[in-house]
N, C-alpha and C. Protein backbone atom coordinates (compact mmCIF):
# COMPACT_ATOMS: atom_id res chain seq x y z
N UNK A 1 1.61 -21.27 -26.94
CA UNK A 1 1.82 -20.69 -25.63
C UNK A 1 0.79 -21.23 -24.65
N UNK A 2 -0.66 -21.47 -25.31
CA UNK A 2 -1.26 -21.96 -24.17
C UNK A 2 -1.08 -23.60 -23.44
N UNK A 3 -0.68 -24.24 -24.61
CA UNK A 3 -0.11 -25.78 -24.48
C UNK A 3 1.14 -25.41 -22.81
N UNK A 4 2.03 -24.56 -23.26
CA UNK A 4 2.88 -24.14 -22.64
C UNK A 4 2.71 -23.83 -21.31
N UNK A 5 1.57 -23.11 -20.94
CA UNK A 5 1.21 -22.70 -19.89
C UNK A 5 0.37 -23.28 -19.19
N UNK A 6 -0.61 -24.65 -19.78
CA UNK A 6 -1.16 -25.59 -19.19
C UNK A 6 0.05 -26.81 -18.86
N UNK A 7 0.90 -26.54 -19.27
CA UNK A 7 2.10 -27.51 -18.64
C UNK A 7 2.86 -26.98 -17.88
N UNK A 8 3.38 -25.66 -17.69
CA UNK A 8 4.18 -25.43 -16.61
C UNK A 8 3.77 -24.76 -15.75
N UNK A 9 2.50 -24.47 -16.16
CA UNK A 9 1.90 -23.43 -14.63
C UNK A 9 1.13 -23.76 -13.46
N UNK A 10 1.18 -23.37 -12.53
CA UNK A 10 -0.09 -23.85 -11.57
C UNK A 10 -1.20 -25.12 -11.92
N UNK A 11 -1.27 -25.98 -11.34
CA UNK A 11 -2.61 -26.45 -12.08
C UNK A 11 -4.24 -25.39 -11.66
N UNK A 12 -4.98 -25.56 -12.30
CA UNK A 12 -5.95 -24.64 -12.20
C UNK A 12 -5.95 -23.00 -12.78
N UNK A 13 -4.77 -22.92 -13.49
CA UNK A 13 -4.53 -21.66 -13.98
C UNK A 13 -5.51 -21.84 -15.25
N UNK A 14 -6.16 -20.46 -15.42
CA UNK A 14 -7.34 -20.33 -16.46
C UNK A 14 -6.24 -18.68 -17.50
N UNK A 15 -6.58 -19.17 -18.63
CA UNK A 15 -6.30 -18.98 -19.45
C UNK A 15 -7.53 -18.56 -20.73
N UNK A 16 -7.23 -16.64 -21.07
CA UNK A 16 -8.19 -16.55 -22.28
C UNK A 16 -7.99 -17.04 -23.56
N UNK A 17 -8.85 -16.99 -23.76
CA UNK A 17 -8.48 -17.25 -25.49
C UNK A 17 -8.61 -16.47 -26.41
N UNK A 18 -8.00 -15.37 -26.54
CA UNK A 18 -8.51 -13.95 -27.53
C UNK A 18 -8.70 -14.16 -28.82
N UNK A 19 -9.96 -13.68 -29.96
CA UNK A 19 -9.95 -13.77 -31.13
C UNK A 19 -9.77 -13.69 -31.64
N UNK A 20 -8.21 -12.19 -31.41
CA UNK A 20 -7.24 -11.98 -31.87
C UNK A 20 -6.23 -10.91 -31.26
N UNK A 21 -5.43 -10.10 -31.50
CA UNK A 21 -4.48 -9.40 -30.89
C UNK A 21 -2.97 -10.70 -30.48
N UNK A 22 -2.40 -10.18 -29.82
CA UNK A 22 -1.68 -10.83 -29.10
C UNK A 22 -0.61 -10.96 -27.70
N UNK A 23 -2.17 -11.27 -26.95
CA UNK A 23 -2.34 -10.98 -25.89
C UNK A 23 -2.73 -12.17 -24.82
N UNK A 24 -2.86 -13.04 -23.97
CA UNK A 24 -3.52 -13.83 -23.25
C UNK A 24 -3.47 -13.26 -21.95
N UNK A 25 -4.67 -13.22 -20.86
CA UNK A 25 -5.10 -12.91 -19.88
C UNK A 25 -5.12 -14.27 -18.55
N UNK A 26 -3.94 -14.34 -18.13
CA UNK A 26 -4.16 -15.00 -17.31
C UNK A 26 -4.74 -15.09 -15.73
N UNK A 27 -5.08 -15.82 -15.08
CA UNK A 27 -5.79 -16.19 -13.76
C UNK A 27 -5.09 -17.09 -12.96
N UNK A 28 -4.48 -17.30 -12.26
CA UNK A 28 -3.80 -17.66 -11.03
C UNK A 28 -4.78 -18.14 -9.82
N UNK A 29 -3.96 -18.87 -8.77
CA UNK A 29 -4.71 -19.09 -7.64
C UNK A 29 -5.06 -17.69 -7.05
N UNK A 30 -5.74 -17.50 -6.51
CA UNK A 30 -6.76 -16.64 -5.43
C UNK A 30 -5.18 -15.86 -4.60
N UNK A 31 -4.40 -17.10 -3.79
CA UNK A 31 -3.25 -16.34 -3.39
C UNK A 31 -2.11 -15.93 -4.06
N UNK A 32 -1.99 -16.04 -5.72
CA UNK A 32 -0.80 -15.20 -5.79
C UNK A 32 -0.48 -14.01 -6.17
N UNK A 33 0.05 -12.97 -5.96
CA UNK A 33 0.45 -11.71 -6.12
C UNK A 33 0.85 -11.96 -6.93
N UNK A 34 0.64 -11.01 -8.33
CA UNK A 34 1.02 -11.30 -9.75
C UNK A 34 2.26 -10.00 -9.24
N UNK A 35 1.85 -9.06 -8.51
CA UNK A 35 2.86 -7.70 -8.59
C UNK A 35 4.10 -8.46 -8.18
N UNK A 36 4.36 -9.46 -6.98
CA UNK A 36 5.79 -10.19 -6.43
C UNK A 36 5.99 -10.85 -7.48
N UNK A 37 5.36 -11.65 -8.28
CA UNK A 37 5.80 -12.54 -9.59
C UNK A 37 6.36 -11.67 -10.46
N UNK A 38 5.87 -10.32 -10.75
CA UNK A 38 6.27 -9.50 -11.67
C UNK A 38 8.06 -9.27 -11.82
N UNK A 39 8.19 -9.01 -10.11
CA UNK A 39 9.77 -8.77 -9.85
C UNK A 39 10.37 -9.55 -10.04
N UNK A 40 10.20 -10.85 -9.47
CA UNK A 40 10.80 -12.11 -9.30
C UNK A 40 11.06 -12.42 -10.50
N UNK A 41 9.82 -12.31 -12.26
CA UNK A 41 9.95 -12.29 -13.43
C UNK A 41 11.11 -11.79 -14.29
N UNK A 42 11.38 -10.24 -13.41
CA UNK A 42 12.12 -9.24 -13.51
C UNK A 42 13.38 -9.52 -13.64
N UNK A 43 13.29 -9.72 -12.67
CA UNK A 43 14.95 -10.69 -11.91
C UNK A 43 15.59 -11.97 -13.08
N UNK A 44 14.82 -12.55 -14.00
CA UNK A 44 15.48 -13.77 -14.75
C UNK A 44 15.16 -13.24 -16.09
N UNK A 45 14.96 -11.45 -16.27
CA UNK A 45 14.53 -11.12 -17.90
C UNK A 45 13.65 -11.16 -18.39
N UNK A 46 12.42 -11.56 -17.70
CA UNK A 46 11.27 -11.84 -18.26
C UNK A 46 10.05 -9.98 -17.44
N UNK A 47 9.15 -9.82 -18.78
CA UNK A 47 8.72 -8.83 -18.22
C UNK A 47 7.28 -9.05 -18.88
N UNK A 48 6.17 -9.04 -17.88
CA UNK A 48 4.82 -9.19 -18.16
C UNK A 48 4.46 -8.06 -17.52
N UNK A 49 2.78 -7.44 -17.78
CA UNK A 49 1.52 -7.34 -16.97
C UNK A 49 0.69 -7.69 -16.10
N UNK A 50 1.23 -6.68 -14.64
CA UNK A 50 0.65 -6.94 -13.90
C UNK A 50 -1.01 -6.85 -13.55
N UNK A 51 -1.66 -7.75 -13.41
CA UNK A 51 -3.17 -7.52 -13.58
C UNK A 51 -3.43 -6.00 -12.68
N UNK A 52 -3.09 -5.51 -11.29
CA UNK A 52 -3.30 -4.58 -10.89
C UNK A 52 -3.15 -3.19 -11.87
N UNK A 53 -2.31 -3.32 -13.11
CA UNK A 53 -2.08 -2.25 -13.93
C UNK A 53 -3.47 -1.87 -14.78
N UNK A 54 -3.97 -3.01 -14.57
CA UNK A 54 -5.87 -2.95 -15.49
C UNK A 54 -6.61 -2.28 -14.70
N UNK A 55 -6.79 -1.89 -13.14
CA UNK A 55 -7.32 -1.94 -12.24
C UNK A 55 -7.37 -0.70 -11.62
N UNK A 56 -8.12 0.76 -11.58
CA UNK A 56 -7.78 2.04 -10.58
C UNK A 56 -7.65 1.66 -9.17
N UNK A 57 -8.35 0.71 -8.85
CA UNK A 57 -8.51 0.17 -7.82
C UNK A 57 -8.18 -1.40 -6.94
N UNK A 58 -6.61 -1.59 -7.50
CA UNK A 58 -6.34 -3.24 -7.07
C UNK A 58 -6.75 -4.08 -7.35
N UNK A 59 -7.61 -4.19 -8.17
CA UNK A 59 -7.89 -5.66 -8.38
C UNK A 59 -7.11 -6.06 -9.17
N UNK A 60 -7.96 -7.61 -9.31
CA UNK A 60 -6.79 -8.36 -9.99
C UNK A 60 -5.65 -8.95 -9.45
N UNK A 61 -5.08 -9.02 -8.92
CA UNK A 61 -4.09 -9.25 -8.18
C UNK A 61 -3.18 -10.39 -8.43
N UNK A 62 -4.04 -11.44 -8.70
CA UNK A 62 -3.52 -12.99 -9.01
C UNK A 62 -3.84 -13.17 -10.72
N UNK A 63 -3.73 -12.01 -11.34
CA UNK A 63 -4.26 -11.76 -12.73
C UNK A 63 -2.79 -11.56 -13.41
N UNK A 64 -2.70 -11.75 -14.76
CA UNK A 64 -1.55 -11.23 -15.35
C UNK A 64 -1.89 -11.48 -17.20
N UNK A 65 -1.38 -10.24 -18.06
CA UNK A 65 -1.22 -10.67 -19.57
C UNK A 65 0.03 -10.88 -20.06
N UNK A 66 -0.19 -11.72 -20.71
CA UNK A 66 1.15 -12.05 -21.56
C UNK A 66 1.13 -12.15 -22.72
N UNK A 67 2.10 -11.46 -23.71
CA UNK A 67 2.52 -10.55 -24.76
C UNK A 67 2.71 -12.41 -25.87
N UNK A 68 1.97 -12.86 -26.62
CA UNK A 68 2.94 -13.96 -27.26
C UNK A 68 2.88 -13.42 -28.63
N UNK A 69 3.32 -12.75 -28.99
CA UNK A 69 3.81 -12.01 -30.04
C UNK A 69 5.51 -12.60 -30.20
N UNK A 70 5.65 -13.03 -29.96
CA UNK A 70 7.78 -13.32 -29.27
C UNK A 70 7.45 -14.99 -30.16
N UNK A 71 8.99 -15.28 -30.79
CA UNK A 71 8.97 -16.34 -31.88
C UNK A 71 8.82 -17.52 -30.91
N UNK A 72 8.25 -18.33 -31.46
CA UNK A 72 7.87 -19.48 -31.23
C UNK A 72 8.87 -20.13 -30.65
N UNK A 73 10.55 -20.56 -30.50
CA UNK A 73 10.96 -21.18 -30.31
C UNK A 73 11.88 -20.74 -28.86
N UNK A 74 11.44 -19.19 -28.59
CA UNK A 74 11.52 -18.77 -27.47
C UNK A 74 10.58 -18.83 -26.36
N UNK A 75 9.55 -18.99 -26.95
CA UNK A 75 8.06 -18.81 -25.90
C UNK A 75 8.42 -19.82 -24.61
N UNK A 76 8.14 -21.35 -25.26
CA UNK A 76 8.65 -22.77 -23.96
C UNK A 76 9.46 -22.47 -22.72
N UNK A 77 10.36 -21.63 -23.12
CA UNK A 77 11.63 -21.65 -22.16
C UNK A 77 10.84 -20.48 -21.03
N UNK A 78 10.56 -19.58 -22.23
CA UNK A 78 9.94 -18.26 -21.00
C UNK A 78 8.86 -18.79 -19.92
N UNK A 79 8.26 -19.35 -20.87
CA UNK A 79 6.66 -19.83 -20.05
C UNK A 79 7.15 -21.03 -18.92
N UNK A 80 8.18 -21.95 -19.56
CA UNK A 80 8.51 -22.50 -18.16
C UNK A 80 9.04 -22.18 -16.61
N UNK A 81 10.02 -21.04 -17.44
CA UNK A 81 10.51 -20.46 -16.04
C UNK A 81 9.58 -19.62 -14.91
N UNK A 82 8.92 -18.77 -16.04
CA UNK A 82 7.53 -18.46 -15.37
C UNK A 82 6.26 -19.25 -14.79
N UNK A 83 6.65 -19.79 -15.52
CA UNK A 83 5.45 -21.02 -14.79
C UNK A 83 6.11 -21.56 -13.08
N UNK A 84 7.17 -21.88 -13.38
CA UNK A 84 8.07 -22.27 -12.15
C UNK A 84 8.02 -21.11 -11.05
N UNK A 85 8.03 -20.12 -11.28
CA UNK A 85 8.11 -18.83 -10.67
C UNK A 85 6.59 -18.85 -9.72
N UNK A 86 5.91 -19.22 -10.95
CA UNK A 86 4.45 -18.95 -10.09
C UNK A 86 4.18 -19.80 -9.47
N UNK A 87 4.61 -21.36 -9.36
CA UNK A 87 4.51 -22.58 -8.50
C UNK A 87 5.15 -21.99 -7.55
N UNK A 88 6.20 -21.62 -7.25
CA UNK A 88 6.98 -20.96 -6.05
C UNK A 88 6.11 -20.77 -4.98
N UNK A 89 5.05 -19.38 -5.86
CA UNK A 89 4.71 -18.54 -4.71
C UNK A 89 3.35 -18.91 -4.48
N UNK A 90 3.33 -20.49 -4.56
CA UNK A 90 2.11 -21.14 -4.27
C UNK A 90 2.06 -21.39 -2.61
């Protein structure tokens, strides 16, 4: 998934690397609203974490986690469209 998401996402998108769970924490440009990506996500079946959901107080904003727990041969397709999604609202 992270191969995945250094290829279809934003360039400059930062990406955690957890030691385990299965979970990745992503980082976006400064301007994108992860909450409008969320819908827009919404809209083609795809459903993530919005970074503001971590947050009592808004932050986060251009933040988001994503679940890769989901089989391997589905992940590519998701992460591309999403990735595309988030170039959009560049």
């Amino acid at each position: 998934m992270v191969a995945a998401i250094a290829r279809y996402f934003p360039k400059g998108t930062k990406v955690s690397r957890p030691m385990g769970g299965y979970f990745l924490w992503l980082e976006l440009s400064g301007g994108t609203d992860s909450m409008a990506l969320h819908h827009s996500a919404q809209a083609e079946g795809i459903n993530f974490a919005p970074g503001p959901m971590f947050s009592a107080s808004g932050e986060y904003s251009n933040c988001l986690r994503l679940n890769y727990g989901l089989p391997s041969d589905c992940i590519r397709s998701v992460v591309k469209t999403l990735g595309a999604l988030a170039k959009s609202q560049e």
